[in-house]
C-alpha atoms as a PDB file:
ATOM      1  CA  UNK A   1       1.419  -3.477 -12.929  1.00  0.00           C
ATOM      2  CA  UNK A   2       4.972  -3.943 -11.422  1.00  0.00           C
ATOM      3  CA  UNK A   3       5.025  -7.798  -9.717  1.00  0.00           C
ATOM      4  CA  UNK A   4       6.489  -5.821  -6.508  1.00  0.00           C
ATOM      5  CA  UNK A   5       3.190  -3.296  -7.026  1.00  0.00           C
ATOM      6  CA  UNK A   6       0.753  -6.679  -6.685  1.00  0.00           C
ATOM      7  CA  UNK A   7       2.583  -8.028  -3.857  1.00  0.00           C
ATOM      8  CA  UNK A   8       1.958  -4.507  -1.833  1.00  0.00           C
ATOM      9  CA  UNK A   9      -1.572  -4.187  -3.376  1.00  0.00           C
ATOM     10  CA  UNK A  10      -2.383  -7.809  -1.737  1.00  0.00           C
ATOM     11  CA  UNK A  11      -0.144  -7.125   1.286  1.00  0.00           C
ATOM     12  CA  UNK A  12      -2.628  -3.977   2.038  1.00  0.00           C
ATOM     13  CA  UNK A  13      -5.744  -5.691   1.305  1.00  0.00           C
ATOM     14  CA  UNK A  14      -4.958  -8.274   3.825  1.00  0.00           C
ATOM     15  CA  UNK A  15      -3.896  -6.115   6.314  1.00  0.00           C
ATOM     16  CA  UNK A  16      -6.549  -3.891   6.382  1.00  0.00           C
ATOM     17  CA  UNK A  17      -9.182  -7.068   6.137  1.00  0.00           C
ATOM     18  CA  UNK A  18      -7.360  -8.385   9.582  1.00  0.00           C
ATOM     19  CA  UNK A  19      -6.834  -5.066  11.610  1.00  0.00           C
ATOM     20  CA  UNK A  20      -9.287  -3.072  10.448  1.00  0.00           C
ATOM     21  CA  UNK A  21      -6.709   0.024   9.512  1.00  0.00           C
ATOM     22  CA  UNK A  22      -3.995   0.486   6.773  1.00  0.00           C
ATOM     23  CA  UNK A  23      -0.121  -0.583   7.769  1.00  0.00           C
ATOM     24  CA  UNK A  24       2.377   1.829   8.790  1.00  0.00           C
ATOM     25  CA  UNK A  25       5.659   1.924   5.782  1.00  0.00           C
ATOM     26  CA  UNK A  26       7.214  -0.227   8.635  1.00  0.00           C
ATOM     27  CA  UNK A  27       4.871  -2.984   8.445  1.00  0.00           C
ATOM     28  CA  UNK A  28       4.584  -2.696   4.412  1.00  0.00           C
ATOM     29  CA  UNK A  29       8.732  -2.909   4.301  1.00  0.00           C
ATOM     30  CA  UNK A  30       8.538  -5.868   6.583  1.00  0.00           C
ATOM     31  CA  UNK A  31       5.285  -7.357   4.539  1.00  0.00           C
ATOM     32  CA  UNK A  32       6.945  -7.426   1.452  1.00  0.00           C
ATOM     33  CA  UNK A  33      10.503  -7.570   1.934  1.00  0.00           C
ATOM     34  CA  UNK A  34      11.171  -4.199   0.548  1.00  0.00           C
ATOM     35  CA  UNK A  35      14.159  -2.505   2.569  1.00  0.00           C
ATOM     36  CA  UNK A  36      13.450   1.158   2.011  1.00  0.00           C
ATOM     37  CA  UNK A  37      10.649   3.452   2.684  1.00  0.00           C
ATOM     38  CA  UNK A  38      11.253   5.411  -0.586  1.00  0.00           C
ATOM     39  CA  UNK A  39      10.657   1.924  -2.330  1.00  0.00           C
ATOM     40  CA  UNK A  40       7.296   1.566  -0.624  1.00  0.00           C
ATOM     41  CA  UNK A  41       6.533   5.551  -1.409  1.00  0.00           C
ATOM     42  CA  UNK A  42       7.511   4.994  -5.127  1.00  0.00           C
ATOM     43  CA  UNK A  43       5.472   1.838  -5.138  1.00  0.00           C
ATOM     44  CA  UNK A  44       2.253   3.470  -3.489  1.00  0.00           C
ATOM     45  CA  UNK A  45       2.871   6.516  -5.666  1.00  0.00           C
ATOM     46  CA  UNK A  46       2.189   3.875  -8.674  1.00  0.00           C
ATOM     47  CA  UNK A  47      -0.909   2.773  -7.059  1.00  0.00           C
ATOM     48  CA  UNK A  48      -2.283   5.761  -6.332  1.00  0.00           C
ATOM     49  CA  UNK A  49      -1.849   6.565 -10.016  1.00  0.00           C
ATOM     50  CA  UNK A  50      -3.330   3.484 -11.509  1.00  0.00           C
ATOM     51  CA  UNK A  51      -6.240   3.886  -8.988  1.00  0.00           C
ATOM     52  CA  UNK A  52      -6.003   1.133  -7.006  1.00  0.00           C
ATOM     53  CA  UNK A  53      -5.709   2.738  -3.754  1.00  0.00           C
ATOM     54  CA  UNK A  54      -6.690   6.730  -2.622  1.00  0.00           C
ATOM     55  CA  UNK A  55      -4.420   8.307   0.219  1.00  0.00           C
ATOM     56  CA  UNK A  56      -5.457  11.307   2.386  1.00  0.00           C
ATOM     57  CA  UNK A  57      -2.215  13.583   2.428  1.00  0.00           C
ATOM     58  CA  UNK A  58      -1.244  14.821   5.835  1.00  0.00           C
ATOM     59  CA  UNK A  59      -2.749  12.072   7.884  1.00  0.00           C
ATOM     60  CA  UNK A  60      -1.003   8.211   8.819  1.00  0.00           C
ATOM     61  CA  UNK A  61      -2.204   5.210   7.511  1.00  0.00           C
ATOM     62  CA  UNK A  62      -4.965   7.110   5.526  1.00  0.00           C
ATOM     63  CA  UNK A  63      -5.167   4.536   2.620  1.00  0.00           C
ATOM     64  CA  UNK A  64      -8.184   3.317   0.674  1.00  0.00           C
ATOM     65  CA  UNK A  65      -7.707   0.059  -1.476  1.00  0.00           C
ATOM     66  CA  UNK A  66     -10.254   0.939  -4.227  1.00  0.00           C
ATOM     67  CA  UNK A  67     -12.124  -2.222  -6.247  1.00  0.00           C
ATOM     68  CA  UNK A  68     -11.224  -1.816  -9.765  1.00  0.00           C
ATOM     69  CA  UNK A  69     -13.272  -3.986 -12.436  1.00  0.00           C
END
């Protein structure tokens, strides 16, 4: 996993832990420091392939942080 991947992967645990719901790209951009949406997308893409998190296409801030042993 990509250093920048962790960073998000942490970032969304936390945020979800405190609010209760999964961050807008917005929030993750200004979370992380990452200054483009298409860098979060390509990040969460590598996520969602690793299976560490499950998204729900068509709806916002439909994003599951899965535990992984």
């Amino acid at each position: 996993m990509f250093k920048k991947d962790q960073i998000l992967l942490e970032f969304l645990q936390m945020f979800i832990i405190s609010n209760g719901y999964a961050p807008t790209y917005t929030e993750m951009m200004q979370g992380i420091g990452e200054k483009s949406k298409n860098g979060i997308a390509r990040k969460l893409d590598r996520l969602e392939r690793e299976g560490y998190i499950r998204r729900t296409s068509g709806k916002s801030r439909a994003l599951i942080v899965e535990l992984k042993n």
